[in-house]
Protein backbone atom coordinates (compact mmCIF):
# COMPACT_ATOMS: atom_id res chain seq x y z
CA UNK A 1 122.06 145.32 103.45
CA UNK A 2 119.05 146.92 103.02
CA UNK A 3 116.42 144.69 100.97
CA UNK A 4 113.51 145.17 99.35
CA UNK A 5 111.41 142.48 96.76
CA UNK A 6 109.58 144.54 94.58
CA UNK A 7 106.24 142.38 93.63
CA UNK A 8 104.77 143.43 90.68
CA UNK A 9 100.54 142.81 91.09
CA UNK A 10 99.83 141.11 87.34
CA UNK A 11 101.80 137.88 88.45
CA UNK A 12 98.59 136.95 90.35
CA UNK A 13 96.71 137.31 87.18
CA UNK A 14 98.97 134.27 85.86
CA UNK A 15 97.50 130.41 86.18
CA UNK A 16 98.32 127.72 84.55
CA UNK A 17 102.38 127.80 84.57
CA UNK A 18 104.84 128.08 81.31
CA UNK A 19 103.65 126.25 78.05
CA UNK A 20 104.92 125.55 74.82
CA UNK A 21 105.16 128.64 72.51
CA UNK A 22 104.17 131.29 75.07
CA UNK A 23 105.82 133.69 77.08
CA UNK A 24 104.92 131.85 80.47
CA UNK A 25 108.06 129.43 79.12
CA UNK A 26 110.43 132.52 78.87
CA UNK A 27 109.22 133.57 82.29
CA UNK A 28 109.87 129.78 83.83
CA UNK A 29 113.03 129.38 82.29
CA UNK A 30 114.31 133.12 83.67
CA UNK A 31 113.39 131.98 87.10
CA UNK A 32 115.06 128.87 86.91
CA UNK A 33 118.56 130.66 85.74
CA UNK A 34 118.20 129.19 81.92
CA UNK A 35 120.96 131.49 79.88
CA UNK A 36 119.12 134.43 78.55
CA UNK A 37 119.71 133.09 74.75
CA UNK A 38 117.91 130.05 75.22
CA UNK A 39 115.33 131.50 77.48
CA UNK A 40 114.17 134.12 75.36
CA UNK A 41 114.06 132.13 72.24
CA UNK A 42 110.58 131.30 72.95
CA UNK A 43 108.51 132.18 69.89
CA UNK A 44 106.52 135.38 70.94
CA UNK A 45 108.50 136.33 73.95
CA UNK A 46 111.83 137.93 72.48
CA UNK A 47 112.42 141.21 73.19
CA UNK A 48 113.74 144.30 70.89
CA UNK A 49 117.07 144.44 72.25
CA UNK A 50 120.14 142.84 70.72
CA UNK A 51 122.22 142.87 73.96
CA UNK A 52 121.48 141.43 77.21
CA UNK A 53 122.22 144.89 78.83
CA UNK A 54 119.44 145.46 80.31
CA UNK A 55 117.78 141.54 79.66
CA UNK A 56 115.76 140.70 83.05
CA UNK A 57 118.05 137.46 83.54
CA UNK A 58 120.67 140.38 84.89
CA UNK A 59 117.84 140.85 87.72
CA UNK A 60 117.91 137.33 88.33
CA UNK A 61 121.59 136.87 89.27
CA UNK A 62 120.93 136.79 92.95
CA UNK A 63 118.10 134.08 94.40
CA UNK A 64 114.91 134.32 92.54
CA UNK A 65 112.37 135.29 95.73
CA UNK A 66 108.63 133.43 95.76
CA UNK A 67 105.95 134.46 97.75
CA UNK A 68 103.01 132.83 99.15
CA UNK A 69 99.85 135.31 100.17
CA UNK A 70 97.20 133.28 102.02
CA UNK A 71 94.88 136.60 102.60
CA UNK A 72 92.32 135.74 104.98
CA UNK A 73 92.51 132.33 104.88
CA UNK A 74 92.07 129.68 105.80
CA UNK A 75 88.92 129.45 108.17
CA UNK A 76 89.77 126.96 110.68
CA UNK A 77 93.26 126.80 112.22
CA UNK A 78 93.05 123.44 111.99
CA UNK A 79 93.71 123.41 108.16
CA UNK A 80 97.07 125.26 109.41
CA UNK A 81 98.75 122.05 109.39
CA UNK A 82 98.60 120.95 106.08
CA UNK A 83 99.49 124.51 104.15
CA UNK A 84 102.62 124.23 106.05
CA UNK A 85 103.32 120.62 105.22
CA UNK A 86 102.95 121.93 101.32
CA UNK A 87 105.69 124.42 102.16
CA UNK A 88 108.19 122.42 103.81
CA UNK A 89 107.57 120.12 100.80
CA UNK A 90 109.10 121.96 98.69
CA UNK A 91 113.10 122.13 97.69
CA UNK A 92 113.72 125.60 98.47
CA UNK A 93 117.73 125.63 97.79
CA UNK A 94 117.83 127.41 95.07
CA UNK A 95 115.25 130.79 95.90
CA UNK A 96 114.37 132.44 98.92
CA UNK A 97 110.69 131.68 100.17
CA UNK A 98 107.94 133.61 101.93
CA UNK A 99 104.89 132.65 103.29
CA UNK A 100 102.13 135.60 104.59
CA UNK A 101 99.28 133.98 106.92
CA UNK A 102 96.44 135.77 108.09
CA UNK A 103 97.28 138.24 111.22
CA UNK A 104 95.51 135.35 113.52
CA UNK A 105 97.36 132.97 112.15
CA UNK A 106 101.12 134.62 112.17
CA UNK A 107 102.02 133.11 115.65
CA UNK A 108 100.71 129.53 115.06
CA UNK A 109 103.70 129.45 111.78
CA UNK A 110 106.40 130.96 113.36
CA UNK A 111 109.00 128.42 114.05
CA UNK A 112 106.77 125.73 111.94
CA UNK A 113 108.67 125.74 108.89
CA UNK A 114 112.05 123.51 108.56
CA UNK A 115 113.08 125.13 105.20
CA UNK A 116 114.13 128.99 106.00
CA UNK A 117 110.25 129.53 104.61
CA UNK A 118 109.94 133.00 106.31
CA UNK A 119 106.30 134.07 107.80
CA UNK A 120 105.81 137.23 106.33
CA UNK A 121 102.97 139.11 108.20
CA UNK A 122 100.79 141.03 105.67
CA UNK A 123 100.78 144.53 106.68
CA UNK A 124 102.35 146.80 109.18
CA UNK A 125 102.28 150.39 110.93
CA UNK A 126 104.87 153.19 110.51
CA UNK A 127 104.41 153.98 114.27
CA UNK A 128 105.56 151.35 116.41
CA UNK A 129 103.67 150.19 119.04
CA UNK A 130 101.08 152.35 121.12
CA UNK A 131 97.46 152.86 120.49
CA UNK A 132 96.46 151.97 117.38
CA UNK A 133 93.83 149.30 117.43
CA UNK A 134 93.66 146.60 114.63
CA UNK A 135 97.44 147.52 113.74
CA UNK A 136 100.66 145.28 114.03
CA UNK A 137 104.61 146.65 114.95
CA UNK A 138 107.96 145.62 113.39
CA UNK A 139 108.74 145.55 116.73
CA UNK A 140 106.29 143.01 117.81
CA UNK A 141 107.09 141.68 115.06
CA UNK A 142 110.81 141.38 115.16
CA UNK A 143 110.49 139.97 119.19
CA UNK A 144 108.95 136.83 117.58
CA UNK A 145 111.60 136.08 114.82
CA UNK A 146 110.05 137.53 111.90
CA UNK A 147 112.37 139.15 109.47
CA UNK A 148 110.28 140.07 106.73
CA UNK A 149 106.95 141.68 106.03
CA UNK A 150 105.09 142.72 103.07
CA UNK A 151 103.41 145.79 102.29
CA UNK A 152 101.30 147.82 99.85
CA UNK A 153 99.31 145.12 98.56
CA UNK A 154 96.63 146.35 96.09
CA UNK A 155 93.36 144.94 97.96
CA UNK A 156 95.09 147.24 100.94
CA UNK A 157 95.40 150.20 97.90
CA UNK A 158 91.53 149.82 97.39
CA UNK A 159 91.68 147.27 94.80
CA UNK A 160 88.07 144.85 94.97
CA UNK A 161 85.81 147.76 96.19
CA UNK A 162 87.92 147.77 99.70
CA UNK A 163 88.05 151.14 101.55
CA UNK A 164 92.25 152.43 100.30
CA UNK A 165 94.00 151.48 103.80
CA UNK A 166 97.43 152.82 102.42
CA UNK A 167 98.59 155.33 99.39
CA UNK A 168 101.91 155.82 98.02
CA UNK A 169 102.39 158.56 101.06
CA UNK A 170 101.51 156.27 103.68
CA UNK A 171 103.82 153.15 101.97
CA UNK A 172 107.00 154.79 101.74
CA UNK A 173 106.83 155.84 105.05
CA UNK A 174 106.27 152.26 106.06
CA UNK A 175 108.76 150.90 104.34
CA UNK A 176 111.65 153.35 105.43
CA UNK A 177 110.05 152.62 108.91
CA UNK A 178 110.58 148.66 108.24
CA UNK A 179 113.67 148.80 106.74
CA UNK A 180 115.23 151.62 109.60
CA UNK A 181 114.06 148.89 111.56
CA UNK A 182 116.51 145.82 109.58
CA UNK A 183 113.92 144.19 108.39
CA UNK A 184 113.21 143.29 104.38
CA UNK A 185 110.07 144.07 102.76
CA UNK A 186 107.92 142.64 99.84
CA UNK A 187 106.70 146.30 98.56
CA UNK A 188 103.78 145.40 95.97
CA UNK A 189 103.08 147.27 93.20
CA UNK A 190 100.50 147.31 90.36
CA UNK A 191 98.15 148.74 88.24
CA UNK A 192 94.17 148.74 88.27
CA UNK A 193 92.09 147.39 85.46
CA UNK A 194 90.87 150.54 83.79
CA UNK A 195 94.96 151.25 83.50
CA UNK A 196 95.67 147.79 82.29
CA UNK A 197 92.98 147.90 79.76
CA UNK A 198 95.21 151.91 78.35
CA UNK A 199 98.27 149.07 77.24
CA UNK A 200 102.22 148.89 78.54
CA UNK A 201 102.99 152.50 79.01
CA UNK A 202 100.27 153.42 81.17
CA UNK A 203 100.97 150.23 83.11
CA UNK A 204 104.60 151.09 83.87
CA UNK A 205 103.56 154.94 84.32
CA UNK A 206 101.56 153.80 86.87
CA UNK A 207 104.24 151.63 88.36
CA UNK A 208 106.75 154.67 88.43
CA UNK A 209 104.25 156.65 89.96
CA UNK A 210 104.28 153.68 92.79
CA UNK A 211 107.79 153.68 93.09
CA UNK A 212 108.62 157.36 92.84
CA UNK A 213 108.72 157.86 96.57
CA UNK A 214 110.55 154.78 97.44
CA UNK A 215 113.34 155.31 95.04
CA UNK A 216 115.40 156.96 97.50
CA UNK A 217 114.98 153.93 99.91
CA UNK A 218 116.26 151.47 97.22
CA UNK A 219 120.04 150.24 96.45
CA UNK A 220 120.88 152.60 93.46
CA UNK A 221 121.47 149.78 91.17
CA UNK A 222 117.89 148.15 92.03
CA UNK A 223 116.13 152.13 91.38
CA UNK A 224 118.10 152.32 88.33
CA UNK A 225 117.09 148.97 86.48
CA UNK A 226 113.05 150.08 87.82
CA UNK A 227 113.37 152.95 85.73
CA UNK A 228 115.34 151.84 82.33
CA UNK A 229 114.05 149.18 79.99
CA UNK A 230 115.02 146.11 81.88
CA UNK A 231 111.48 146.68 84.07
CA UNK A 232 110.10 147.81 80.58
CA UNK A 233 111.44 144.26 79.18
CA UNK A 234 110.19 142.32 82.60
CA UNK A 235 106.57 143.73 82.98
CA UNK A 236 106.12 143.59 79.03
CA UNK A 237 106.83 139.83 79.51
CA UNK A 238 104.60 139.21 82.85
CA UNK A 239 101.86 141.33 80.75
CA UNK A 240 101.94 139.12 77.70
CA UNK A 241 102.32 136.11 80.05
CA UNK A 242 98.81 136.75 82.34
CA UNK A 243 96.97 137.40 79.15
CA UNK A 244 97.91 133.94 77.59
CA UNK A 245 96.79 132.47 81.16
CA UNK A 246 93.41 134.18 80.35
């Protein structure tokens, strides 16, 4: 089965977790499987529908995925040790885990975690291997265990005054590239500031926009819930949730 986590950019906006009386709560208890009438009776957080139709708890049926982006970090190698100690920490039984170190550091955490933690490079080519300097295969990739890679992330979209590395064009030919190759993918998406700052619709017309090219790709189910209200529900909550972390 072709899989793909869609990661949606203003979760990294969020910091302090779920509190009383906001909708970080809702969020918290979605991911941990709460039933969608207590979860969204959080004061603030309940959404316009009277049916659970289209209620994001209906996304959550399968594994909840969570993702760990360490950028370019850390410095030294020898601080390796102790990030992966705080992942194999962790009771992963219940969700599906993924950890993306720095390209140096890919090799040094394959095989180092004991809890199905999967290294998750942090970028990729649609060309295989070849010559293209500074650029990483799926099938180097695959030859060393890895299963899973993640893509389209927005400092790579020109987020943070960063040259654009990839567009829309260049990420859905990746990812039919990864997945061709039976691999899964965590395809980011999100909007800039100046769109943030226009309110929800411009957000999730700038999502769609993301996604247009990659619906194809996608189970039909999965493209079908991006584009009805159930991602309108989800990304109004994560929008009201990052602004009460503010």
């Amino acid at each position: 089965m072709r899989t793909v986590a869609v990661v949606v950019s203003c979760l990294a906006l969020a910091g302090e977790a779920a509190q009383e009386d906001t909708p970080w709560k809702t969020l918290a208890n979605l991911l941990a499987g709460q039933a969608a009438s207590e979860a969204f009776s959080v004061p603030g957080a309940r959404m316009t529908s009277r049916t659970n139709r289209w209620n994001p708890l209906t996304m959550m049926a399968r594994k909840p995925i969570v993702g760990g982006n360490w950028k370019c970090n850390p410095a030294k190698p020898s601080d390796l040790e102790g990030l992966v100690a705080n992942i194999n920490a962790c009771d992963t039984t219940d969700c599906d885990v993924y950890v993306c170190p720095s390209p140096l550091h890919v090799d040094y955490c394959c095989g180092k975690f004991t809890n199905a933690a999967m290294v998750t490079p942090q970028n990729c080519n649609f060309k295989g291997c070849g010559a293209f300097t500074g650029e990483m295969a799926v099938e180097q990739m695959k030859d060393m265990g890895i299963t899973n890679v993640l893509i389209g992330h927005s400092e790579r979209r020109g987020e943070f005054g960063i040259f654009p590395m990839d567009t829309n064009d260049t990420l859905a030919v990746k990812l039919k590239y990864i997945l061709d190759a039976g691999m899964t993918c965590a395809y980011c998406i999100g909007e800039p500031l100046p769109i943030r700052e226009e309110g929800l619709d411009a957000v999730l017309a700038e999502m769609d926009k993301q996604l247009a090219q990659i619906y194809s790709l996608l189970d039909p189910a999965t493209a079908k819930s991006l584009r009805s209200g159930t991602a309108k529900a989800l990304v109004s909550l994560l929008l009201r949730a990052s602004q009460c972390a503010r």
